[in-house]
Protein backbone atom coordinates (compact mmCIF):
# COMPACT_ATOMS: atom_id res chain seq x y z
CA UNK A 1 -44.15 113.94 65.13
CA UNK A 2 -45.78 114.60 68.32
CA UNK A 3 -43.67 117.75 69.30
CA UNK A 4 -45.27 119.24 65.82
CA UNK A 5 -49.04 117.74 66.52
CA UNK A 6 -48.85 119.90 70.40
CA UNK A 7 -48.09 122.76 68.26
CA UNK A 8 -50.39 122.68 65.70
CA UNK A 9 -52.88 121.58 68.26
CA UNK A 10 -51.75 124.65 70.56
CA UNK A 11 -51.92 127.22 68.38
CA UNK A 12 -55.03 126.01 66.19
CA UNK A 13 -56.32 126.77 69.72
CA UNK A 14 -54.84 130.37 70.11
CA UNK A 15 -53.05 129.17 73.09
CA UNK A 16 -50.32 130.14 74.63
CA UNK A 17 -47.18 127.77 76.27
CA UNK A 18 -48.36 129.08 79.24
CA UNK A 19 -51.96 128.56 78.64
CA UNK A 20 -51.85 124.84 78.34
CA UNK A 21 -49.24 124.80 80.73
CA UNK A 22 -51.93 126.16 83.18
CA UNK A 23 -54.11 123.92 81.64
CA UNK A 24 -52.41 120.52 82.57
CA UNK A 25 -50.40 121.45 85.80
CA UNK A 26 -47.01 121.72 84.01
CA UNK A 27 -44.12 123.91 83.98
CA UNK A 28 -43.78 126.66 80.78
CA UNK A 29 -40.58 124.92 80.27
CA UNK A 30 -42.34 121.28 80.00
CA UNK A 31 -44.40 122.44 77.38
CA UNK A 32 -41.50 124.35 75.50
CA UNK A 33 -39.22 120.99 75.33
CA UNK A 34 -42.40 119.02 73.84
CA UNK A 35 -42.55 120.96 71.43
CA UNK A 36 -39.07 121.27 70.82
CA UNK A 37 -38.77 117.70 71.10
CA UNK A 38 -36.49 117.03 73.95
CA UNK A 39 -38.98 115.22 75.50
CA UNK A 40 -41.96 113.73 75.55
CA UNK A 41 -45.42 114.02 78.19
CA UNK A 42 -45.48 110.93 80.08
CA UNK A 43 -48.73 108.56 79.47
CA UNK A 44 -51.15 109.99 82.05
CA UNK A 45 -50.13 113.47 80.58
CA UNK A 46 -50.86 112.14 77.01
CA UNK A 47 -54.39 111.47 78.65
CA UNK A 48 -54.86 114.69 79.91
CA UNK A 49 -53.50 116.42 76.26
CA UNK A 50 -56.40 114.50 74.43
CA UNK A 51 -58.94 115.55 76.63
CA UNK A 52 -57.98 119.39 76.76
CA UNK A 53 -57.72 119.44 72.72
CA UNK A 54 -60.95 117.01 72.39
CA UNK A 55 -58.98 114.30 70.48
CA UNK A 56 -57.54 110.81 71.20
CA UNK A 57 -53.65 109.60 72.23
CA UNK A 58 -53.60 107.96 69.07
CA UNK A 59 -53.96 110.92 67.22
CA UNK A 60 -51.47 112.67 69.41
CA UNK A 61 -48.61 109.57 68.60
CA UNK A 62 -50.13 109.82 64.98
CA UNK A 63 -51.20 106.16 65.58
CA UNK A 64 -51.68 104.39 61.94
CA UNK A 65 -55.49 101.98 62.49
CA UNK A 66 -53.71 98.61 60.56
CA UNK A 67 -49.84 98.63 61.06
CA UNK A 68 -47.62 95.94 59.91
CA UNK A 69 -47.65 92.97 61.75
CA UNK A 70 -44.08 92.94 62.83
CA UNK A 71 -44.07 97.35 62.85
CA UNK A 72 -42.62 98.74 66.14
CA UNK A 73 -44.98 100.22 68.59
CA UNK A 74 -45.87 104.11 67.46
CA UNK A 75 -44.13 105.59 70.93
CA UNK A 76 -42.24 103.25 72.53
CA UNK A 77 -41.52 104.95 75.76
CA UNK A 78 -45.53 105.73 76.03
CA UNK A 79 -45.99 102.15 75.91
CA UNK A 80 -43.27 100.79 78.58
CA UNK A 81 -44.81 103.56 80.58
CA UNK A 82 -47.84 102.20 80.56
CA UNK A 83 -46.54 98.46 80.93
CA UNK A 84 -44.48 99.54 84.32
CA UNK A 85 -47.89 101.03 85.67
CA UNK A 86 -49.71 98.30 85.05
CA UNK A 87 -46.87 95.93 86.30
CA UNK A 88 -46.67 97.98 89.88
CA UNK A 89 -50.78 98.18 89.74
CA UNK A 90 -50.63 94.40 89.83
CA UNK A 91 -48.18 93.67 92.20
CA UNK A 92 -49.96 95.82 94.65
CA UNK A 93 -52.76 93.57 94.13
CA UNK A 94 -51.05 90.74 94.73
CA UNK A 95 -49.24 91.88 97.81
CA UNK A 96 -52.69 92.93 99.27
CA UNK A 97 -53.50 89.42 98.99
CA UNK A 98 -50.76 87.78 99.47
CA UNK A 99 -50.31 86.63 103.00
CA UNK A 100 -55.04 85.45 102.36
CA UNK A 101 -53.62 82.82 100.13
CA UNK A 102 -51.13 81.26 102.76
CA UNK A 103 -53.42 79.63 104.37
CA UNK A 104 -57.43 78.56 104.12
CA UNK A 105 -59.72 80.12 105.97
CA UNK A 106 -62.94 78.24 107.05
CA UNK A 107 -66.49 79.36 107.54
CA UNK A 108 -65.97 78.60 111.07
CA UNK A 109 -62.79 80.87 111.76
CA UNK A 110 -62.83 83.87 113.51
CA UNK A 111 -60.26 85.35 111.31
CA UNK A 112 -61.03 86.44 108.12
CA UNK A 113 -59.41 87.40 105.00
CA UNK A 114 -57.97 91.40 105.09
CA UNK A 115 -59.01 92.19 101.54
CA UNK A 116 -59.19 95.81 100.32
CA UNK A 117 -62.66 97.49 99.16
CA UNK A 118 -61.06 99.41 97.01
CA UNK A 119 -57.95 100.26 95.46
CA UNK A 120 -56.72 103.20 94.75
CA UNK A 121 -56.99 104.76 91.23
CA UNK A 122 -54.03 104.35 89.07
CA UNK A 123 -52.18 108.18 88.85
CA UNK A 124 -55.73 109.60 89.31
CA UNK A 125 -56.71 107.45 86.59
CA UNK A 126 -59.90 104.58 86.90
CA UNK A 127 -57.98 102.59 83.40
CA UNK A 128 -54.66 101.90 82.61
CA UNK A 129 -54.24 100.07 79.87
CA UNK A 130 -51.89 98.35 76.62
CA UNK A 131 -53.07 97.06 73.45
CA UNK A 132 -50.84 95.94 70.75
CA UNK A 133 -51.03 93.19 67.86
CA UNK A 134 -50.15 90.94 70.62
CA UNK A 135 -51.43 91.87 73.75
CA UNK A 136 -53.73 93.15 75.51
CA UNK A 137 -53.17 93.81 79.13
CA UNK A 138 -55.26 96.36 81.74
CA UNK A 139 -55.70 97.76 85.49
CA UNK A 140 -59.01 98.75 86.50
CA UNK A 141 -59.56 100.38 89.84
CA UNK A 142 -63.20 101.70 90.06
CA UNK A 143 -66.42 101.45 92.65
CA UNK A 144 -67.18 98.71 91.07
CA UNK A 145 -64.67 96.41 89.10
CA UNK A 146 -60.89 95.82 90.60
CA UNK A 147 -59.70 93.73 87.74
CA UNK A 148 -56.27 93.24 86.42
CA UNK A 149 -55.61 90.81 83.10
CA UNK A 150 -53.03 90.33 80.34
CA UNK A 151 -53.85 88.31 77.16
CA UNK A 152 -51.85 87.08 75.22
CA UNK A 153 -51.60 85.13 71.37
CA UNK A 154 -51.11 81.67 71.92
CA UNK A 155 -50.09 78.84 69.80
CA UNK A 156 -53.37 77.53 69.06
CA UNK A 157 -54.31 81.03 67.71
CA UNK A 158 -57.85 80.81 69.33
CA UNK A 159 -58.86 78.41 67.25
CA UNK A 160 -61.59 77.29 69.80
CA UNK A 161 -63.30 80.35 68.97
CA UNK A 162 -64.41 78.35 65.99
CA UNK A 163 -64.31 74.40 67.04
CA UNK A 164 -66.55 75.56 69.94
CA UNK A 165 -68.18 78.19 68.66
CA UNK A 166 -71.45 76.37 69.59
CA UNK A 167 -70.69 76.00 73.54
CA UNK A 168 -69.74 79.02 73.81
CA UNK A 169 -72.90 80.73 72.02
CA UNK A 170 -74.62 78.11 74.60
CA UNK A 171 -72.83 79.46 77.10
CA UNK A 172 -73.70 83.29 76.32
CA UNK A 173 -77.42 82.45 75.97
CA UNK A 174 -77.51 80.75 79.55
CA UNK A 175 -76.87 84.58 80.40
CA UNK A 176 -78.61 86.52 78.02
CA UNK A 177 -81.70 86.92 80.09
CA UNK A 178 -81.44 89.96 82.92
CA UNK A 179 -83.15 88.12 84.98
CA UNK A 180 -81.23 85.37 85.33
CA UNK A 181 -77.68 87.92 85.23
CA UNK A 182 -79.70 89.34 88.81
CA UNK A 183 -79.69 85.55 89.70
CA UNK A 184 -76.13 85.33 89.28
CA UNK A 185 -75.70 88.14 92.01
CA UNK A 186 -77.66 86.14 94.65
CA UNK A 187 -76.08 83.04 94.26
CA UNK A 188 -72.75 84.94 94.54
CA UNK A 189 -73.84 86.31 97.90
CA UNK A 190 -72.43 84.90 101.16
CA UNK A 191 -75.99 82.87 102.56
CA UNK A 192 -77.46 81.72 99.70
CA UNK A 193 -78.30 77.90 99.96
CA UNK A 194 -75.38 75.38 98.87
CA UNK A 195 -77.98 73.32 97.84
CA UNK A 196 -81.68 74.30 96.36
CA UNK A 197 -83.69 72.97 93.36
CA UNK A 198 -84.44 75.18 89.86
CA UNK A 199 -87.82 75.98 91.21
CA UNK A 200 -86.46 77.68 94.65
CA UNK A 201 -83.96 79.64 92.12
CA UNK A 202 -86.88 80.30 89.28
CA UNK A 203 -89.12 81.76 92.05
CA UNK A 204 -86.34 84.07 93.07
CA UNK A 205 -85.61 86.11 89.22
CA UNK A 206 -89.26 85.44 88.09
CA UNK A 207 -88.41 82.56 85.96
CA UNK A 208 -89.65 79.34 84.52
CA UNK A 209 -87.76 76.30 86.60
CA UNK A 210 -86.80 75.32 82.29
CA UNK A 211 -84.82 79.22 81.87
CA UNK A 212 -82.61 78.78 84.71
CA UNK A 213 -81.95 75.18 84.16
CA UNK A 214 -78.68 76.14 82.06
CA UNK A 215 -77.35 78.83 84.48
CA UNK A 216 -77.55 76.10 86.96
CA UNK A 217 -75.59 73.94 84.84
CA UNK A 218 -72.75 76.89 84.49
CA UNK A 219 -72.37 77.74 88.29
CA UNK A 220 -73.62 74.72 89.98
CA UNK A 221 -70.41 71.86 90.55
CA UNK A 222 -73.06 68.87 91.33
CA UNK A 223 -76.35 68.02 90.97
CA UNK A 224 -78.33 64.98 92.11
CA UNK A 225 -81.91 63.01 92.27
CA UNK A 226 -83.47 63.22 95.95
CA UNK A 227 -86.28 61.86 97.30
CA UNK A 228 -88.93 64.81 98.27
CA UNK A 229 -92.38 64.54 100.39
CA UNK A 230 -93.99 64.76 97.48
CA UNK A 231 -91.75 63.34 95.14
CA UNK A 232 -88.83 63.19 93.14
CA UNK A 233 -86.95 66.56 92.94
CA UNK A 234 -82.90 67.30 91.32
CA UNK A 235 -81.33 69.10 93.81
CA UNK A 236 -78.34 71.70 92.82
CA UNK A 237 -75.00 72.15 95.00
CA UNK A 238 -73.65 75.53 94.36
CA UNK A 239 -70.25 76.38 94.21
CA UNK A 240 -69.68 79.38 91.47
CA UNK A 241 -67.43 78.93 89.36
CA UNK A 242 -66.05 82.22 89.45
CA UNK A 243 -64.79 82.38 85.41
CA UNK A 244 -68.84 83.31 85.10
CA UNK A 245 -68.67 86.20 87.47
CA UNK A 246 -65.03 87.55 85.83
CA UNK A 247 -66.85 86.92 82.65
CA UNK A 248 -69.67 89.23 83.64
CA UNK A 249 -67.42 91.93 85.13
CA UNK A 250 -65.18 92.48 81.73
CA UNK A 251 -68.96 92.75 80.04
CA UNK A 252 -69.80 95.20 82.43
CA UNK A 253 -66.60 97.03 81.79
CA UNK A 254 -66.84 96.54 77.75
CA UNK A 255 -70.35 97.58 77.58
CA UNK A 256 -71.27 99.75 80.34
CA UNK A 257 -68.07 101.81 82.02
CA UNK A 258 -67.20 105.11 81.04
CA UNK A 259 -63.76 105.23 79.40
CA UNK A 260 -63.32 108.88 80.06
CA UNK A 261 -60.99 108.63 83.21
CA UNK A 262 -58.42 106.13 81.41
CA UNK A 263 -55.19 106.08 80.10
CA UNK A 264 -53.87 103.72 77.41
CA UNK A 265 -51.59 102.86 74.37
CA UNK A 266 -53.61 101.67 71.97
CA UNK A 267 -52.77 99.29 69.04
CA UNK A 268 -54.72 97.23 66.64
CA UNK A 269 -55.77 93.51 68.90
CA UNK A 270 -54.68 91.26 65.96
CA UNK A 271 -53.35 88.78 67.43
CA UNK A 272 -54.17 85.60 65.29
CA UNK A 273 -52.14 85.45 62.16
CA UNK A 274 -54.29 86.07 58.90
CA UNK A 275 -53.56 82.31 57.14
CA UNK A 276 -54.82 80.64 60.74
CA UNK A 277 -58.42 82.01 60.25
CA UNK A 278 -60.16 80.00 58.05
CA UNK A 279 -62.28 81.11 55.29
């Protein structure tokens, strides 16, 4: 239970109530009616308990790695805690831009979109986040991601992960070189050329006209023969798709961010039944 595991942890610590009272910002009586389990610290707090004992939540809830499919969450209120945050998170993104998608604006308006910098960190928090067998949903709020996404299991059961297996490995390599990932950036900046050929975008990242070929294929919406000075040349008309640039900022948060300043439930991400996957 996770009155006993604050205990344990507690005095395996030779602390005091009133030590890790201090410690998190609580009242003595807080701590006394965790323990005593009349209630329970709320999901940022369960955050802040891991960190000051050098565990995880999921030790604190006594999280089991591979429950049963259809098994209840570990700590139910944790997890609608963290669902409501991450509900309120999101509709204060959408309200920011809600009255931006009324209308479109044109390059040649005056008036221009008012859309936030930055928003605010969740509770103090850069991650809030849920994963169970069947969902995965999380608010990001940091310098430099503001991302929000749920997914979901679907009926299909991802099987496209293995009928098109292929493209998407295609897809991946198209953006496996650095080089062409710092291409990405310029032709997401406002000013770059609607319309340019592979060698005005090779000379750019230091690249063959042949390596960024297949970017140009990803983020480009048309591409046609014209007739040059001094020749024939295939001529690119940029409009990013933006999937690519989503795509890159969930790699940046899965292989770069720091996940110390987060708070989550965490399950198992399971979400495709066992007899879909074939062998």
């Amino acid at each position: 239970m996770l009155s006993e595991t604050i205990t344990n942890l507690r005095k395996a610590a030779n602390e005091t109530q009133n030590d890790l009272a201090d410690a998190l910002g609580v009242s003595n009586r807080t701590v006394s009616k965790w323990e005593n389990g009349e209630s329970e610290p709320d999901c940022r707090t369960l955050m802040e308990l891991a960190r000051h004992y050098r565990t995880t939540v999921d030790n604190l809830l006594g999280y089991e790695p591979e429950p049963a499919d259809d098994a209840p969450l570990t700590n139910e209120k944790a997890a609608r805690t963290c669902f409501r945050e991450i509900y309120e998170a999101t509709r204060r993104l959408t309200d920011a831009f809600s009255d931006n998608i009324k209308r479109v604006y044109r390059p040649e308006d005056d008036e221009t979109p008012q859309i936030p910098d930055e928003i605010p960190e969740l509770n103090g928090c850069r991650d809030t986040g849920v994963t169970s067998s069947r969902i995965i949903s999380r608010v990001v709020c940091t310098g430099d991601n503001n991302l929000a996404y749920t997914l979901m299991s679907n009926k299909t059961h991802y099987c496209w992960m293995d009928d098109d297996a292929e493209k998407l490995a295609g897809y991946f390599k198209a953006l496996s070189d650095p080089r062409l990932i710092r291409l990405a950036r310029r032709m997401y900046t406002k000013g770059f050329p609607d319309a340019f050929t592979a060698e005005f975008a090779a000379e750019l990242c230091g690249c063959t006209p042949e390596e960024v070929v297949p970017l140009l294929d990803l983020m480009c919406w048309r591409k046609s023969t014209v007739e040059l000075e001094d020749g024939e040349a295939v001529v690119y008309r940029i409009q990013p798709d933006h999937i690519t640039l989503v795509i890159l900022a969930l790699a940046h948060e899965a292989t770069i961010e720091d996940y110390s300043s987060c708070h989550s439930f965490n399950g198992v991400a399971n979400p495709i039944p066992a007899e879909e996957v074939q062998a």
